[in-house]
N, C-alpha and C. Protein backbone atom coordinates (compact mmCIF):
# COMPACT_ATOMS: atom_id res chain seq x y z
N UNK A 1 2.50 24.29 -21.63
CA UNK A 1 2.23 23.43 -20.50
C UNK A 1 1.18 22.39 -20.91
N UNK A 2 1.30 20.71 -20.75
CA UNK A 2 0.27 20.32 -20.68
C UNK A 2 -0.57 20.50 -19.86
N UNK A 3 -2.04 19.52 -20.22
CA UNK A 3 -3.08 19.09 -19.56
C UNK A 3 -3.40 18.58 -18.98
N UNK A 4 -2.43 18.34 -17.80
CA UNK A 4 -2.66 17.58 -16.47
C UNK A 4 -2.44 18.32 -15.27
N UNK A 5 -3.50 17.95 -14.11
CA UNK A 5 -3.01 19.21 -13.30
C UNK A 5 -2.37 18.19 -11.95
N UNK A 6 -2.89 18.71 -10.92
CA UNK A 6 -2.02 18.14 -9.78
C UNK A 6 -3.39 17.24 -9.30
N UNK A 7 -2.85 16.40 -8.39
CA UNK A 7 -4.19 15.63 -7.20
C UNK A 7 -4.77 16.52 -6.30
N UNK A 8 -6.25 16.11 -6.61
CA UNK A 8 -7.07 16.71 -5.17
C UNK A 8 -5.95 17.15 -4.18
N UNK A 9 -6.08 18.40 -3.36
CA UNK A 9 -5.00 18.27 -2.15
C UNK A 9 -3.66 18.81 -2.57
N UNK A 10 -3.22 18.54 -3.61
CA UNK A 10 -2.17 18.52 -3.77
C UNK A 10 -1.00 17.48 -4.09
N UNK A 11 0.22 17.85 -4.45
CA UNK A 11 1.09 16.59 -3.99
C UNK A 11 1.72 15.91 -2.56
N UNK A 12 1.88 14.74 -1.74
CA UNK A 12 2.24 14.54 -0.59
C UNK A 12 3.11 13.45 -0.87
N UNK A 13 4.58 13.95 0.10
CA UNK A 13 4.80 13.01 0.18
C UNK A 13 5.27 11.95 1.16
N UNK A 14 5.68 10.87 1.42
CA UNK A 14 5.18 9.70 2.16
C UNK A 14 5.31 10.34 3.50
N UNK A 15 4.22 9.20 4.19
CA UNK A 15 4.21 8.84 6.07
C UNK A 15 4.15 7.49 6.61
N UNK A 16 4.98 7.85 7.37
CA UNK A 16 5.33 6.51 7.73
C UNK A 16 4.52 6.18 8.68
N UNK A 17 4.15 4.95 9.30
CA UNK A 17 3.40 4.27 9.67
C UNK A 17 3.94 2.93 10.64
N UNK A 18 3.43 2.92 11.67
CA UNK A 18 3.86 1.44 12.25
C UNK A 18 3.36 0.53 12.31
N UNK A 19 2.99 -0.91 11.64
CA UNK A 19 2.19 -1.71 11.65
C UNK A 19 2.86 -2.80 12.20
N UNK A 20 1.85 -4.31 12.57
CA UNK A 20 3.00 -5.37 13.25
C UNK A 20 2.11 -6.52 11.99
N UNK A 21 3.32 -7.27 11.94
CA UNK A 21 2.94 -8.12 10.79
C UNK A 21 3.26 -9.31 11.74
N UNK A 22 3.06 -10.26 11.88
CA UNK A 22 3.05 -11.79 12.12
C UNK A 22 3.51 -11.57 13.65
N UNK A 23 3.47 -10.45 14.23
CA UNK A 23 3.99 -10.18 15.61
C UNK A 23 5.30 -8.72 15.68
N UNK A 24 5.17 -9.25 14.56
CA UNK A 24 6.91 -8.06 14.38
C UNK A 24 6.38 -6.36 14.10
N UNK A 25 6.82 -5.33 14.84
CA UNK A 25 6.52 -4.22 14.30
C UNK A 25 7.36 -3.75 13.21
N UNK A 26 6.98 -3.56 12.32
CA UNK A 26 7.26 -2.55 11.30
C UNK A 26 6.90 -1.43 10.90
N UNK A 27 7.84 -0.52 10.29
CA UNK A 27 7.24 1.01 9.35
C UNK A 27 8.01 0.84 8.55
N UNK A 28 6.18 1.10 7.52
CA UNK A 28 5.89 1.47 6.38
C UNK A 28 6.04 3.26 5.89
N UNK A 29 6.41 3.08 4.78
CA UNK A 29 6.53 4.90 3.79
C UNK A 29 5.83 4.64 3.26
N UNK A 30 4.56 5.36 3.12
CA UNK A 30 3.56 5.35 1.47
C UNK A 30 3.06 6.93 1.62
N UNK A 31 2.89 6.99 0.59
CA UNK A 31 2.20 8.39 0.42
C UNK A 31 0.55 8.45 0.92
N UNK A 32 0.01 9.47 1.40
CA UNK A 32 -1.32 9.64 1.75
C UNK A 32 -2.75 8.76 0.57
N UNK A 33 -2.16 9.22 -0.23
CA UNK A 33 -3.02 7.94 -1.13
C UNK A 33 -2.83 6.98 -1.46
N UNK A 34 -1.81 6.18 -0.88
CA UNK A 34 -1.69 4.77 -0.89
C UNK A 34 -2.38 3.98 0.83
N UNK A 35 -2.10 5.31 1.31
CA UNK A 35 -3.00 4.75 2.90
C UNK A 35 -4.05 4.96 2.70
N UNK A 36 -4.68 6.08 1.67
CA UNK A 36 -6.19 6.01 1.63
C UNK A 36 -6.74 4.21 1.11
N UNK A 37 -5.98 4.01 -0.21
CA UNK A 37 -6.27 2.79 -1.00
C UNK A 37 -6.31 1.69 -0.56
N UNK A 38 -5.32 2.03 0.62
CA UNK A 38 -4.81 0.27 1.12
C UNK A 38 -6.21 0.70 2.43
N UNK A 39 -6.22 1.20 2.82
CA UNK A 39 -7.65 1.19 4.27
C UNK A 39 -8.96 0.99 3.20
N UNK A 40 -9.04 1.14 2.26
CA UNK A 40 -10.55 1.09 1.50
C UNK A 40 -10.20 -0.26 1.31
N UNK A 41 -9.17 -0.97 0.57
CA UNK A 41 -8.94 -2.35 0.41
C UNK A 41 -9.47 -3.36 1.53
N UNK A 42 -8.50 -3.01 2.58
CA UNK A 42 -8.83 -3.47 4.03
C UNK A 42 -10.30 -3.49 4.34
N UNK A 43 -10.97 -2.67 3.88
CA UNK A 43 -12.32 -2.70 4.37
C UNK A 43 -12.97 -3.30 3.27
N UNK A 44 -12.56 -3.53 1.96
CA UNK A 44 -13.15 -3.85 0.94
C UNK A 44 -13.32 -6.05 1.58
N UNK A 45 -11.84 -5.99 1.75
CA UNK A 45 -11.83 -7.69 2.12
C UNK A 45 -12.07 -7.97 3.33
N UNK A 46 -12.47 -6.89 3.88
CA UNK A 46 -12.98 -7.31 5.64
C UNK A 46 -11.82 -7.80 6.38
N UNK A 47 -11.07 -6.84 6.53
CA UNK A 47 -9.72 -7.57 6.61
C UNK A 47 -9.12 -6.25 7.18
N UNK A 48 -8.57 -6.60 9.32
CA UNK A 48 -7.83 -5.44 9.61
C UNK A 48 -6.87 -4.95 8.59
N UNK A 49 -6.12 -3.53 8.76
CA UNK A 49 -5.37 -3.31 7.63
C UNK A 49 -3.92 -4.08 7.67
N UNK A 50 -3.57 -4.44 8.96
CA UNK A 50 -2.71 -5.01 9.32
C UNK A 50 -2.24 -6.46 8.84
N UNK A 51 -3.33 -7.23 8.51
CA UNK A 51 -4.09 -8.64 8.37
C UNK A 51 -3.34 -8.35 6.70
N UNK A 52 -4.44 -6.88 6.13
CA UNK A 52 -4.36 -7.27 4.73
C UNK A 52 -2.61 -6.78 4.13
N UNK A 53 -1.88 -6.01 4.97
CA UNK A 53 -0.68 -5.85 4.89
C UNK A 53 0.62 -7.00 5.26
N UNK A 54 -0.17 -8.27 6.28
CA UNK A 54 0.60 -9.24 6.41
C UNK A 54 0.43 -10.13 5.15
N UNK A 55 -0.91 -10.29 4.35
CA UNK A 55 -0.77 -11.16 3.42
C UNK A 55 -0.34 -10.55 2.02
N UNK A 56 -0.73 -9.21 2.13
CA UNK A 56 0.42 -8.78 0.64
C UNK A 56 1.85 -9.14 1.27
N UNK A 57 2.45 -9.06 2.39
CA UNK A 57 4.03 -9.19 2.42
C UNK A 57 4.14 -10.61 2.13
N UNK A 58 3.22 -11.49 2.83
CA UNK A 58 3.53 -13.48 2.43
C UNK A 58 3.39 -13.69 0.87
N UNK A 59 2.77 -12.56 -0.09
CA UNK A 59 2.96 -13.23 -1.33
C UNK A 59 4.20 -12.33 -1.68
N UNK A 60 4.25 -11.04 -1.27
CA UNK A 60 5.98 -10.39 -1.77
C UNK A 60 7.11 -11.33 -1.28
N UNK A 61 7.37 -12.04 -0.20
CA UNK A 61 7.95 -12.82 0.16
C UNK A 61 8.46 -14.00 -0.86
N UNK A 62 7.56 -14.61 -0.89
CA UNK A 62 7.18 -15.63 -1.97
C UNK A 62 7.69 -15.46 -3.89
N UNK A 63 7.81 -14.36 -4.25
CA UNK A 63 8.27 -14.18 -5.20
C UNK A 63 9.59 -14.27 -5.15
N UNK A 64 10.27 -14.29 -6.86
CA UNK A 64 11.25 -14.63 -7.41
C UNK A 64 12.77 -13.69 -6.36
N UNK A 65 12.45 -12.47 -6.82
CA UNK A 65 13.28 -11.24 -6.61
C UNK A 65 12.11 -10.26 -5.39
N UNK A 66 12.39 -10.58 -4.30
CA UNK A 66 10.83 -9.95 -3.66
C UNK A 66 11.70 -7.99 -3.06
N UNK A 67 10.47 -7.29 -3.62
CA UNK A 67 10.87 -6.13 -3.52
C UNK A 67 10.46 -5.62 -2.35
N UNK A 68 10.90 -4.06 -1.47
CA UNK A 68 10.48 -3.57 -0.46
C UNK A 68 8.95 -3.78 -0.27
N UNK A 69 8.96 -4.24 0.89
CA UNK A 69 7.23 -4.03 1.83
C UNK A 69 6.42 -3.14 0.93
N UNK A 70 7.51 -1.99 0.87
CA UNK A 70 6.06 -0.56 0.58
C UNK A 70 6.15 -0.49 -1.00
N UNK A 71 7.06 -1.09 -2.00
CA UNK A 71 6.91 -1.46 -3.06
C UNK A 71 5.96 -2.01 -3.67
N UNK A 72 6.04 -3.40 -2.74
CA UNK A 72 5.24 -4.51 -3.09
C UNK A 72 3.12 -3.71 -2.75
N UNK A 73 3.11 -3.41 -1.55
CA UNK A 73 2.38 -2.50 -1.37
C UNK A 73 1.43 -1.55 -3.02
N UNK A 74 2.41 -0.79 -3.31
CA UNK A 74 2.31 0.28 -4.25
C UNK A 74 1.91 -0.48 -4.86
N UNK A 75 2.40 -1.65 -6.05
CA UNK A 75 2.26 -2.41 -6.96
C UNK A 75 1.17 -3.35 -6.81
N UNK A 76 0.73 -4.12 -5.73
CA UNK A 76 -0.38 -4.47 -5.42
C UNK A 76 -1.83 -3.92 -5.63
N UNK A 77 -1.43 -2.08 -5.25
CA UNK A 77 -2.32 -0.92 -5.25
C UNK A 77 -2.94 -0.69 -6.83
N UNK A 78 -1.63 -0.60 -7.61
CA UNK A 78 -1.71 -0.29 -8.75
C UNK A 78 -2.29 -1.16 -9.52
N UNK A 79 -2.34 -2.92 -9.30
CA UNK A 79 -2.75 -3.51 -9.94
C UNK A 79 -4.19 -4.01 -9.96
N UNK A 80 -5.04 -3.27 -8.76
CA UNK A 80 -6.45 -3.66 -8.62
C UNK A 80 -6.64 -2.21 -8.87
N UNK A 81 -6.46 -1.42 -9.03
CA UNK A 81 -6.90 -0.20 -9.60
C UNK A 81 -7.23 -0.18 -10.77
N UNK A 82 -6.15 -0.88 -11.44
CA UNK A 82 -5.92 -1.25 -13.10
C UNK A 82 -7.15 -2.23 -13.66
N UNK A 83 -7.70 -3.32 -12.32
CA UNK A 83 -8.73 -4.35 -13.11
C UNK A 83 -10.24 -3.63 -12.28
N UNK A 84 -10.12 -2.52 -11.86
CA UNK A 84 -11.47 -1.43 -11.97
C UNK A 84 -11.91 -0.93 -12.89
């Protein structure tokens, strides 16, 4: 067996969520630690979470090939984690 074990908690997986983006309600799937990340974010930019979930979707939008909401989400997550 390797040397990796599981996350604090355990493994979870996703919950969905209803947020309204530009007026529109939507639900979101992310796993419990992507709602932890994205609410610390939100509070990091002073920015309801809603606010900071409408402007990650206007730049997923905006791309070439634009992937699911909760994709774009994840990958957003992953990439300021990465320049910590």
């Amino acid at each position: 067996m390797s040397g990796i074990a599981a996350p604090p908690g355990g493994f979870a997986g996703p919950v969905k969520r209803s947020v309204t983006i530009a007026g529109h309600p939507t639900s979101i799937s992310l796993e419990p630690v992507f709602w932890q990340a994205l609410e610390q974010a939100a509070h990091a930019h002073a920015l309801p979470l809603s606010a900071l979930i409408a402007e990650i979707d206007a730049v997923r939008i905006a791309a070439p090939d634009p992937p699911n909401l909760a994709s774009a989400i994840r990958s957003w997550l992953f990439e300021i984690a990465l320049r910590q």
